[in-house]
PDB file of N, CA and C in Angstrom:
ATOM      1  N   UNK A   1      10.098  15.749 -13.532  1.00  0.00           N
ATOM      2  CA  UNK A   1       9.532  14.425 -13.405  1.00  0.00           C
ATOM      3  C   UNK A   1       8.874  14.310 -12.033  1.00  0.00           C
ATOM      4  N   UNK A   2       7.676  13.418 -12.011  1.00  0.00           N
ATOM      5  CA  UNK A   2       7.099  13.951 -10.420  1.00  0.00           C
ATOM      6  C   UNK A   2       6.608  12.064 -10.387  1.00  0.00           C
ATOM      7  N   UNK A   3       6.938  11.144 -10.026  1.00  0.00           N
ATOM      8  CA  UNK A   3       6.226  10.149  -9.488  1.00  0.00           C
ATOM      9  C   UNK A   3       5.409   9.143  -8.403  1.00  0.00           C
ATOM     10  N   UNK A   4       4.005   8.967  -8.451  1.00  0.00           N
ATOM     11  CA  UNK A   4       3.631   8.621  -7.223  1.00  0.00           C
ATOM     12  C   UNK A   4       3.330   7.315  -7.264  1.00  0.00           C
ATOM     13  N   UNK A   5       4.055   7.028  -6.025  1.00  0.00           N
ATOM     14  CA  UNK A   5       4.437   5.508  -6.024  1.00  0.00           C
ATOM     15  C   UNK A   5       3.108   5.257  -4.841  1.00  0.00           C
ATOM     16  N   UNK A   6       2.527   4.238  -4.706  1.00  0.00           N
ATOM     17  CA  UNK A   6       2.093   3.017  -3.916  1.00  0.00           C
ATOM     18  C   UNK A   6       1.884   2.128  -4.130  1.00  0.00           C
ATOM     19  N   UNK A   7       2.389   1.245  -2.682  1.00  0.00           N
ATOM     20  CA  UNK A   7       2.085   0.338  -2.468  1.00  0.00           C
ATOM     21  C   UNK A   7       1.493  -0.599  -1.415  1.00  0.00           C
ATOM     22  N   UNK A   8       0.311  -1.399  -1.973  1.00  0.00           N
ATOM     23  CA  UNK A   8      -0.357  -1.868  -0.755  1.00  0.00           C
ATOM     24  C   UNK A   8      -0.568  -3.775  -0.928  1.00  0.00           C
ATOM     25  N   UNK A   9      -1.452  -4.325  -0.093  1.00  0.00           N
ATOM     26  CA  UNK A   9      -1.617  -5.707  -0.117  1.00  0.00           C
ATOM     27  C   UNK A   9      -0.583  -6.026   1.150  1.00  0.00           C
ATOM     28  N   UNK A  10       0.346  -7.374   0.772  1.00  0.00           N
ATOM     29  CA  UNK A  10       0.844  -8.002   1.866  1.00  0.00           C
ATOM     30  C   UNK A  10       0.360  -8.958   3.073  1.00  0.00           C
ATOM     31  N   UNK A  11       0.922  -9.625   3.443  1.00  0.00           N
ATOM     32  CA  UNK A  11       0.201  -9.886   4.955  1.00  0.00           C
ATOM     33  C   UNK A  11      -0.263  -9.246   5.932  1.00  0.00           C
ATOM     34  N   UNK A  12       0.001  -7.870   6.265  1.00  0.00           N
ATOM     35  CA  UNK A  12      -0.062  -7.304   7.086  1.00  0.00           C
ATOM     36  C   UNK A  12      -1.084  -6.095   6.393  1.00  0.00           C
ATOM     37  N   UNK A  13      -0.852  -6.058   5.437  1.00  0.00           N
ATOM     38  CA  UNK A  13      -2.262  -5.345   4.990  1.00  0.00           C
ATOM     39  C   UNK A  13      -1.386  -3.826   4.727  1.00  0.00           C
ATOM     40  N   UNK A  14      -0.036  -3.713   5.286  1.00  0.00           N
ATOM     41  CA  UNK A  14       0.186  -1.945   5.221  1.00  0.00           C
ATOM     42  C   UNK A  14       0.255  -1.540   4.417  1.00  0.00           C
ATOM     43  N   UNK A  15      -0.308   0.032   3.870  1.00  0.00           N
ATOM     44  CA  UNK A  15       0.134   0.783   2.138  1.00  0.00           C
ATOM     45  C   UNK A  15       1.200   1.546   3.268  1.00  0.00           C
ATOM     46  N   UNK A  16       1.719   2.097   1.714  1.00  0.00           N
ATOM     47  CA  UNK A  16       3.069   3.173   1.653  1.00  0.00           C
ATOM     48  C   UNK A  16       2.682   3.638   0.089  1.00  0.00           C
ATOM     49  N   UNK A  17       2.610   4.903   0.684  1.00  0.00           N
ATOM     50  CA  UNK A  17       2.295   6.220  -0.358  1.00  0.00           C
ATOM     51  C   UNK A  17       3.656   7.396  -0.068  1.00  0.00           C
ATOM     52  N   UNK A  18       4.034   8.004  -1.615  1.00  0.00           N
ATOM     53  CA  UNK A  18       4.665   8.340  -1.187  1.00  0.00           C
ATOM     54  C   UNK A  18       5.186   9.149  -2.692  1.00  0.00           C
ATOM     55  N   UNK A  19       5.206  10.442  -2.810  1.00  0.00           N
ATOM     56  CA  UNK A  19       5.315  11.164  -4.180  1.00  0.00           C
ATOM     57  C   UNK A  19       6.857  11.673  -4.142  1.00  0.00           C
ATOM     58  N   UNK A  20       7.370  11.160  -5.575  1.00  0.00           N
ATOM     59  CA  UNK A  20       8.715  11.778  -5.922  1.00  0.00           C
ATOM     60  C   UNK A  20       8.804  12.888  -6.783  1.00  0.00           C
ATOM     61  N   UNK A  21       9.644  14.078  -6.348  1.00  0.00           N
ATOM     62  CA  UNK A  21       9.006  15.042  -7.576  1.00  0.00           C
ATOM     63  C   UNK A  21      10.607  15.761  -7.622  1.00  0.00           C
ATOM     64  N   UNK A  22      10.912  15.991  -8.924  1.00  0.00           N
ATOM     65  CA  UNK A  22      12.296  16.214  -9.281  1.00  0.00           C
ATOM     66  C   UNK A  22      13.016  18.051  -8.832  1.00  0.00           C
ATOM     67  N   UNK A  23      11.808  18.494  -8.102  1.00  0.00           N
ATOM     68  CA  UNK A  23      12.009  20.014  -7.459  1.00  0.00           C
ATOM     69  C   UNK A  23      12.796  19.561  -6.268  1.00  0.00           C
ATOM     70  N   UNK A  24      12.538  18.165  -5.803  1.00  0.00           N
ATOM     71  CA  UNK A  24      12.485  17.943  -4.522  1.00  0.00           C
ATOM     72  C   UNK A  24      14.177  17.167  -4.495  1.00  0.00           C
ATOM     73  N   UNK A  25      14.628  16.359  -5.541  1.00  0.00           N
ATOM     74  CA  UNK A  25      15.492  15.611  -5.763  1.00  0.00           C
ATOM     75  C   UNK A  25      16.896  16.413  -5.754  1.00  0.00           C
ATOM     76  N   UNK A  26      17.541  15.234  -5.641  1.00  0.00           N
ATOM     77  CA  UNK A  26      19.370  15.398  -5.774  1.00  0.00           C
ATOM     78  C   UNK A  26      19.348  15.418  -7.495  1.00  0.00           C
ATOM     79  N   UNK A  27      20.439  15.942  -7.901  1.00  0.00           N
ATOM     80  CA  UNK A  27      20.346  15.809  -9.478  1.00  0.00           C
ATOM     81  C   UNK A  27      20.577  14.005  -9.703  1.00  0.00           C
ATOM     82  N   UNK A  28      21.723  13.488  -9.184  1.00  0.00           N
ATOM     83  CA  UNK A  28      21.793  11.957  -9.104  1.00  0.00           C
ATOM     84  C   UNK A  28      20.748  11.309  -9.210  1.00  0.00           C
ATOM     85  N   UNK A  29      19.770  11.470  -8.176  1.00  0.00           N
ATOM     86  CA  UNK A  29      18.483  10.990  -7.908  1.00  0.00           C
ATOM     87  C   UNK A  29      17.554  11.110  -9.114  1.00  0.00           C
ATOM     88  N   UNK A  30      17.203  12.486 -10.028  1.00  0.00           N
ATOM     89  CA  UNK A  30      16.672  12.286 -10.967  1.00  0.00           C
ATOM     90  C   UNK A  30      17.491  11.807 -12.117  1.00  0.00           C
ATOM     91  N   UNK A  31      18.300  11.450 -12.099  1.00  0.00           N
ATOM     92  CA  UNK A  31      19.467  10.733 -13.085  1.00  0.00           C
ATOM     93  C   UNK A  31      18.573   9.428 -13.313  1.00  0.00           C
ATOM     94  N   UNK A  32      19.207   8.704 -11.632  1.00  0.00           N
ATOM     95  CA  UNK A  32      18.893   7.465 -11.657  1.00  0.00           C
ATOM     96  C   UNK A  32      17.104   7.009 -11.661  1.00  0.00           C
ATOM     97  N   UNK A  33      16.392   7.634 -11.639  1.00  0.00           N
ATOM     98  CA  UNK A  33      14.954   7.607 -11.756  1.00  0.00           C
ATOM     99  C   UNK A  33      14.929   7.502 -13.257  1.00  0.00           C
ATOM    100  N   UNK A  34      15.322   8.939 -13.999  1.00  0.00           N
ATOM    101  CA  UNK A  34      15.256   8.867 -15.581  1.00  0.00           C
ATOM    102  C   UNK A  34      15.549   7.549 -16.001  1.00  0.00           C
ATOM    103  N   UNK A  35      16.838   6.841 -15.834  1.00  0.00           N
ATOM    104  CA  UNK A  35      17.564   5.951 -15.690  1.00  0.00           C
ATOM    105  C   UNK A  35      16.275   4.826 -16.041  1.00  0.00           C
ATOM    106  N   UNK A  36      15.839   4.512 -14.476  1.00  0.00           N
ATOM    107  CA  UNK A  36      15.271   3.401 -14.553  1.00  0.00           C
ATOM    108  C   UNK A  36      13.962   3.665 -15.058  1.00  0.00           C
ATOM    109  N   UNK A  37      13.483   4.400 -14.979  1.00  0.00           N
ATOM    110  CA  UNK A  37      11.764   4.902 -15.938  1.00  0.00           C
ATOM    111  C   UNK A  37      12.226   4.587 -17.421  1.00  0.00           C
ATOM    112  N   UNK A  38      13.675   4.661 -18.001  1.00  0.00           N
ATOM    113  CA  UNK A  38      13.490   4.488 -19.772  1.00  0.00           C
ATOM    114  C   UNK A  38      13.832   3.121 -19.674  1.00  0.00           C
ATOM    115  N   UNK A  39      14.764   2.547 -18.871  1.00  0.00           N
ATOM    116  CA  UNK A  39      14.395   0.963 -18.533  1.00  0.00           C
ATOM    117  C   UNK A  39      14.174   0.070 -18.987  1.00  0.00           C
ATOM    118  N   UNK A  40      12.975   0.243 -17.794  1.00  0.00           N
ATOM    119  CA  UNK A  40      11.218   0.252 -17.340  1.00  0.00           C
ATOM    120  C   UNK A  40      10.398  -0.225 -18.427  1.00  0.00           C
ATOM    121  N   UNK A  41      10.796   0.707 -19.805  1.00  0.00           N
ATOM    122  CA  UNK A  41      10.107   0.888 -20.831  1.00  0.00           C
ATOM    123  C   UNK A  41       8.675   1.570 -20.676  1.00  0.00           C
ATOM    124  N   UNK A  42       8.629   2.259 -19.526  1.00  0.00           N
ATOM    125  CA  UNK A  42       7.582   2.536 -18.344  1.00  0.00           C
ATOM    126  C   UNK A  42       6.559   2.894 -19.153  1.00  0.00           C
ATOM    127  N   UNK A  43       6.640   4.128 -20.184  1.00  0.00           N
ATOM    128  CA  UNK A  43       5.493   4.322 -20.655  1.00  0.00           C
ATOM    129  C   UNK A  43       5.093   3.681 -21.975  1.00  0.00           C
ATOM    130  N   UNK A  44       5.211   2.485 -21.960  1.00  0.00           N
ATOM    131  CA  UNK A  44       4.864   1.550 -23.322  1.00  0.00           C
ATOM    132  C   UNK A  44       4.289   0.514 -22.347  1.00  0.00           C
ATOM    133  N   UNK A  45       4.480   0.190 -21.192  1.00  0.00           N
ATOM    134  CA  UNK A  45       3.709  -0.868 -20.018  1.00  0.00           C
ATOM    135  C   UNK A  45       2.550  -0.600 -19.977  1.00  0.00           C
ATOM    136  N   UNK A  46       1.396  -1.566 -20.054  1.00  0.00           N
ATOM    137  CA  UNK A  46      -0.195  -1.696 -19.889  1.00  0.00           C
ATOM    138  C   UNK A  46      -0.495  -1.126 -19.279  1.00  0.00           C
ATOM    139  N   UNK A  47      -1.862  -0.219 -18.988  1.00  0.00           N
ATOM    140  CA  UNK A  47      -2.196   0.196 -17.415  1.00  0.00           C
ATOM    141  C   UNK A  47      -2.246  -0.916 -16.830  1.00  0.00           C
ATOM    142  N   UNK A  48      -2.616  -2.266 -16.999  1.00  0.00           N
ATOM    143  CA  UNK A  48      -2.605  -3.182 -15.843  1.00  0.00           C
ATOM    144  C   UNK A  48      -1.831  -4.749 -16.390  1.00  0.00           C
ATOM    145  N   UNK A  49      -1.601  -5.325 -15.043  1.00  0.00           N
ATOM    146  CA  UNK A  49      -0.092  -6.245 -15.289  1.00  0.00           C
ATOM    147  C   UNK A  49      -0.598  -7.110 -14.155  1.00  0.00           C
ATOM    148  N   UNK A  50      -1.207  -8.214 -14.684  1.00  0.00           N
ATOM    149  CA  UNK A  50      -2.005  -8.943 -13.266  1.00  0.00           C
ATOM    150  C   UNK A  50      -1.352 -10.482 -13.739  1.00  0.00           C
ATOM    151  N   UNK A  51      -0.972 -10.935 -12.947  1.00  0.00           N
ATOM    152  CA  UNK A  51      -0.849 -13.066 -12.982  1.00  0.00           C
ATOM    153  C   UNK A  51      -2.125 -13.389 -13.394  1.00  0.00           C
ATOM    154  N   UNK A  52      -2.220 -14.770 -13.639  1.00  0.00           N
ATOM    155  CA  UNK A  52      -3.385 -15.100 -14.664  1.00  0.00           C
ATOM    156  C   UNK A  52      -4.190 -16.182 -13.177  1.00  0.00           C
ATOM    157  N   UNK A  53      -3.115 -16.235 -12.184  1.00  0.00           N
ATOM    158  CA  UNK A  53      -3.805 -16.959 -10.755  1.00  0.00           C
ATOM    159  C   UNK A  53      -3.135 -16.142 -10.048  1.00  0.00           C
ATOM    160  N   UNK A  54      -4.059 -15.330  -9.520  1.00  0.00           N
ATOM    161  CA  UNK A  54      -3.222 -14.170  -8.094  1.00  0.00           C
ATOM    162  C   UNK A  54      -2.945 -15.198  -6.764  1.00  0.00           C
ATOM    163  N   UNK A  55      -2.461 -14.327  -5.953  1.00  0.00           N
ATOM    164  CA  UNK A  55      -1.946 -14.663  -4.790  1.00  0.00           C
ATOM    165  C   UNK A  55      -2.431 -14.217  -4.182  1.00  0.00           C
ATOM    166  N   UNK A  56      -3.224 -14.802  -3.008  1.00  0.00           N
ATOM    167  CA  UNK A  56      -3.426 -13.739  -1.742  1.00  0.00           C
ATOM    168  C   UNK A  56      -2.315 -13.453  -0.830  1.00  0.00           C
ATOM    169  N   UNK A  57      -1.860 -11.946  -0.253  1.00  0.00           N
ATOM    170  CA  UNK A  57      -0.924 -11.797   0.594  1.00  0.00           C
ATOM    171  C   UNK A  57       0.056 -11.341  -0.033  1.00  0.00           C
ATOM    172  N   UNK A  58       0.057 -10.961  -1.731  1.00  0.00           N
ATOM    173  CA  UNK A  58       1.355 -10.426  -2.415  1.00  0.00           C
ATOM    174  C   UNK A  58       0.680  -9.008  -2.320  1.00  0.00           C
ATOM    175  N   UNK A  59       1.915  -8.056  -3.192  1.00  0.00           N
ATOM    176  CA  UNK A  59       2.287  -6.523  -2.736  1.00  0.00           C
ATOM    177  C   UNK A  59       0.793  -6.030  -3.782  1.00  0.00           C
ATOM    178  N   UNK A  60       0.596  -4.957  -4.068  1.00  0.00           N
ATOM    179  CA  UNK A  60       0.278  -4.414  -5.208  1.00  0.00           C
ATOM    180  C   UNK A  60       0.936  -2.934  -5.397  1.00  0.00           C
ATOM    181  N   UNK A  61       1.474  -2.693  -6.036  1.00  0.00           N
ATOM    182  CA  UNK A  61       2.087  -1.443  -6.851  1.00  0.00           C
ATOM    183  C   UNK A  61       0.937  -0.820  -7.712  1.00  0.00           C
ATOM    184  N   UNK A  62       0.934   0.724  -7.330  1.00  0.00           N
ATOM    185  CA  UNK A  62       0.111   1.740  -8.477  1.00  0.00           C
ATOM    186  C   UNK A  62       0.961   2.990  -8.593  1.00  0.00           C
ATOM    187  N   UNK A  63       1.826   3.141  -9.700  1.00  0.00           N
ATOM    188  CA  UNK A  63       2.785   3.822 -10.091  1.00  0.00           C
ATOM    189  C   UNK A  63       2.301   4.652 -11.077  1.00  0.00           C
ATOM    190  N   UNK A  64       2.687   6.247 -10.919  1.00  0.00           N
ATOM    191  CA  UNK A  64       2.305   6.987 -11.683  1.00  0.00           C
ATOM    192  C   UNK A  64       3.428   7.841 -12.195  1.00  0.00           C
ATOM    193  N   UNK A  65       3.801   7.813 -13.663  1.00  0.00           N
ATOM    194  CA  UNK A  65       4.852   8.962 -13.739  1.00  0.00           C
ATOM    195  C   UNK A  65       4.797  10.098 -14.898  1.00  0.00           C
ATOM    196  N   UNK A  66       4.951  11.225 -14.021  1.00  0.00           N
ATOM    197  CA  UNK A  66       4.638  12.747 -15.528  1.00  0.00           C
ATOM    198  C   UNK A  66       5.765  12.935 -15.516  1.00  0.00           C
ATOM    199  N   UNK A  67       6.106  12.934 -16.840  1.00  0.00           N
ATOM    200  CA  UNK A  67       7.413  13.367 -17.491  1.00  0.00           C
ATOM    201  C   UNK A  67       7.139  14.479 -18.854  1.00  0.00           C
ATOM    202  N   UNK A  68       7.953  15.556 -19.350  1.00  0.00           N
ATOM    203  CA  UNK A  68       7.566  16.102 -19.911  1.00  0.00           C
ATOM    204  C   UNK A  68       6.712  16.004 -21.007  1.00  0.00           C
ATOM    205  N   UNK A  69       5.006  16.130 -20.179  1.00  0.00           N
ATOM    206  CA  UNK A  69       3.720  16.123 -20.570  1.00  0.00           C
ATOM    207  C   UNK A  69       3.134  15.173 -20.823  1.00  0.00           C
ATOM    208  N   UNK A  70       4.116  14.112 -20.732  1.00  0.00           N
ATOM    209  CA  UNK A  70       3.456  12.190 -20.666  1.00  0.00           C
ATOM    210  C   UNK A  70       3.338  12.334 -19.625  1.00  0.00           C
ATOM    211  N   UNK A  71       2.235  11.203 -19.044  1.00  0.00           N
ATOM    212  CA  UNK A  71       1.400  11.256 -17.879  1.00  0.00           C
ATOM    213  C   UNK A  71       1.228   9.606 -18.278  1.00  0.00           C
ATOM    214  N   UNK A  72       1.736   8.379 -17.388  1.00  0.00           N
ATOM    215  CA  UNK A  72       1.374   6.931 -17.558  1.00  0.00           C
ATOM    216  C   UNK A  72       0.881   6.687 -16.449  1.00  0.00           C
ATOM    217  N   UNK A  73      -0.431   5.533 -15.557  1.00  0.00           N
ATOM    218  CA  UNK A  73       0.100   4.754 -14.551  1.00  0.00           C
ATOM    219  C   UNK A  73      -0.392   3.660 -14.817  1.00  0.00           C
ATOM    220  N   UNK A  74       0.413   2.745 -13.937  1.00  0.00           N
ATOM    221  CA  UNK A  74       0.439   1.396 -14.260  1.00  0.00           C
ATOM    222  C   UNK A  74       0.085   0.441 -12.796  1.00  0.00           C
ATOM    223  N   UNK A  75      -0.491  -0.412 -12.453  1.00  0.00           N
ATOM    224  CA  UNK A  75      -0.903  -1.313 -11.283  1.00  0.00           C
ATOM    225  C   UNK A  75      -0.043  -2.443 -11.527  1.00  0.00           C
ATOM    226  N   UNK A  76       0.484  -3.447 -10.864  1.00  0.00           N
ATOM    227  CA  UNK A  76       1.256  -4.046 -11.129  1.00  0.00           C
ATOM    228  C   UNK A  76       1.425  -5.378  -9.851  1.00  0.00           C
ATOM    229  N   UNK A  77       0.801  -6.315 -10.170  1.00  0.00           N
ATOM    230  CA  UNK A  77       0.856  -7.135  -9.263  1.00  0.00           C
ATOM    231  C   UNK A  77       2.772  -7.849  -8.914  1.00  0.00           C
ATOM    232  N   UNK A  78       2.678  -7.883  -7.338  1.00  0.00           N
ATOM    233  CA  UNK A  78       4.181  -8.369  -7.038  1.00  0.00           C
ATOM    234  C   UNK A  78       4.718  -9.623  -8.179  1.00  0.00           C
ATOM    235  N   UNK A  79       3.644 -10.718  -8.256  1.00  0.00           N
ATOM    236  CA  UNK A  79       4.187 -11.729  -8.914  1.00  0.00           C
ATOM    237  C   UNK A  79       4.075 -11.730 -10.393  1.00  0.00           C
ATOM    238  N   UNK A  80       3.709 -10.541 -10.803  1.00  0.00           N
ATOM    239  CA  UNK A  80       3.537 -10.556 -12.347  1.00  0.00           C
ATOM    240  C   UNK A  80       4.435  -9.260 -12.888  1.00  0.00           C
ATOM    241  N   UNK A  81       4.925  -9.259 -12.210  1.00  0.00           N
ATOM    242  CA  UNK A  81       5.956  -7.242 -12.352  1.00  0.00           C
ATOM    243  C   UNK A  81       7.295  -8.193 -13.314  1.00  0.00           C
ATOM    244  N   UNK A  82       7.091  -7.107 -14.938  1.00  0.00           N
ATOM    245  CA  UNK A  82       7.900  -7.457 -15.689  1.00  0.00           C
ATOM    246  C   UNK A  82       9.934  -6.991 -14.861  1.00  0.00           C
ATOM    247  N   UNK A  83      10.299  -8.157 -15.415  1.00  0.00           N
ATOM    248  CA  UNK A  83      11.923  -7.849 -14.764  1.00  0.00           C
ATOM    249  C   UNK A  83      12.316  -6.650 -14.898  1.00  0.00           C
ATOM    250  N   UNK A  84      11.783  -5.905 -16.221  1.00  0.00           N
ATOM    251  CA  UNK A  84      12.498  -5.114 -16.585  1.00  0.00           C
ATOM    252  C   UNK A  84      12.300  -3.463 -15.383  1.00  0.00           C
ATOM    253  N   UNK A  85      10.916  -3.551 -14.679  1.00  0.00           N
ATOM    254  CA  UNK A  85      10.256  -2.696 -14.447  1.00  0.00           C
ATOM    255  C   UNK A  85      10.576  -2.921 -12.627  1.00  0.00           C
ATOM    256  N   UNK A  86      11.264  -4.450 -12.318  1.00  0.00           N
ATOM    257  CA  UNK A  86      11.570  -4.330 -10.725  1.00  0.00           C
ATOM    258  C   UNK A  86      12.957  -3.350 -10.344  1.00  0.00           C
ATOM    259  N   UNK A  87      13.744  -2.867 -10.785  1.00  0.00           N
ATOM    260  CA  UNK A  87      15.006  -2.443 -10.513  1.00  0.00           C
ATOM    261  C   UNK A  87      14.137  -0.648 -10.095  1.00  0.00           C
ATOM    262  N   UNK A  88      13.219  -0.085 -10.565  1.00  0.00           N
ATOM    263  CA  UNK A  88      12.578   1.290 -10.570  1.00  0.00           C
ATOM    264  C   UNK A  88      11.757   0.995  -9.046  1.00  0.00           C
ATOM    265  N   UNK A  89      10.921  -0.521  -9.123  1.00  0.00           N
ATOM    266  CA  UNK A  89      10.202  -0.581  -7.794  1.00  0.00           C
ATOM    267  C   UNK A  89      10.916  -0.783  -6.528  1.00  0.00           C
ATOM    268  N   UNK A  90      12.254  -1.450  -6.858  1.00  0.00           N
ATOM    269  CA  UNK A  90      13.675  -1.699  -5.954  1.00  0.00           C
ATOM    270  C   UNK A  90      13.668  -0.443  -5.240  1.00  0.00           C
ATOM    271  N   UNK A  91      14.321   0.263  -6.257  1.00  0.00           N
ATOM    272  CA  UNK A  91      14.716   2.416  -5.847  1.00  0.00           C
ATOM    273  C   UNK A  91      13.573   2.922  -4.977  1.00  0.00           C
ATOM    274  N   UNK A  92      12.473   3.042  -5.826  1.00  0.00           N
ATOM    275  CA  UNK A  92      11.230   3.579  -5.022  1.00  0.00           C
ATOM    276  C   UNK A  92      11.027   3.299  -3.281  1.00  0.00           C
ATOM    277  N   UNK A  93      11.630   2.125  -3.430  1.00  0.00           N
ATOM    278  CA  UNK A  93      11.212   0.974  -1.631  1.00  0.00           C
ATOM    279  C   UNK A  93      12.062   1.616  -0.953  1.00  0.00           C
ATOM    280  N   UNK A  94      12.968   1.499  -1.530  1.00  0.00           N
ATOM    281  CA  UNK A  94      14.328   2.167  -0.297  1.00  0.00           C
ATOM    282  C   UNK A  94      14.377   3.713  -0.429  1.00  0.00           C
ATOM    283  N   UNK A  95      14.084   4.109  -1.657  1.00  0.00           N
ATOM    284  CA  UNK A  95      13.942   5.630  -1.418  1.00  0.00           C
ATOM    285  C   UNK A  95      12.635   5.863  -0.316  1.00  0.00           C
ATOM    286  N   UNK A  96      11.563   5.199  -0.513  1.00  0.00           N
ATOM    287  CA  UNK A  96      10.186   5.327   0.725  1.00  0.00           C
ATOM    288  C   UNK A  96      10.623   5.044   1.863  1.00  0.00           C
ATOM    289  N   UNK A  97      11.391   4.220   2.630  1.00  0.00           N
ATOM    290  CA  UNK A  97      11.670   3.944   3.640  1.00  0.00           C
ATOM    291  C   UNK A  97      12.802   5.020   4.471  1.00  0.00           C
ATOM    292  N   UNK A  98      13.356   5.332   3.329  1.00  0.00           N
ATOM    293  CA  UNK A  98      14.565   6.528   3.775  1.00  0.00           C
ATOM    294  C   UNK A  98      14.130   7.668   4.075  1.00  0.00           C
ATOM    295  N   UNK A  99      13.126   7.774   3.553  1.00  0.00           N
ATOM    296  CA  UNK A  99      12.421   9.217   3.827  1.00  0.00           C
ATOM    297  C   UNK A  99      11.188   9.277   4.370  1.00  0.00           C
ATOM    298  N   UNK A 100      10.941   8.186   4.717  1.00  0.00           N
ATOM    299  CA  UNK A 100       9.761   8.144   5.701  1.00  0.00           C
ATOM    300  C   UNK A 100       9.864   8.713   7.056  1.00  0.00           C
TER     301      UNK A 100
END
């Protein structure tokens, strides 16, 4: 499983890029990824997931994940990110920051 996460927008304008790839992982780690990618319902999600009145100053998410030979990505505005699909963007944040 190999996923590339970013995210950009905010007030401050900063992205965070940042690729997960399961060569690289704890077995736990791709547990809990598998975990939250079937979720997710990740690869049945739209390529795009926008509010119907955006926000200026919210996140934007562009998530990409290959799993054996599925290939999805999805954009995902902060205020329109289905519930089911925040607990995967949760992991991703703190996994990016930990290993930054």
């Amino acid at each position: 499983m190999r996923i590339s996460f970013q995210r950009s927008g905010g007030f401050a304008g900063i992205n965070m890029v940042k690729v997960f790839d399961s060569a690289t992982l704890s077995e736990n780690e791709i547990s809990q990824l598998r975990r939250l990618v079937e979720a997710a319902d990740f690869f049945r999600l739209p390529k795009n997931i926008t509010a119907k009145t955006p926000q200026p100053d919210r996140f934007q998410y562009l998530l990409t994940v290959e799993d054996n030979k599925k290939k999805h990505t999805v954009t995902v505005g902060e205020q329109s990110m289905p519930g089911t699909m925040r607990p995967l963007i949760e992991w991703l944040m703190v996994a990016s920051r930990r290993e930054s």
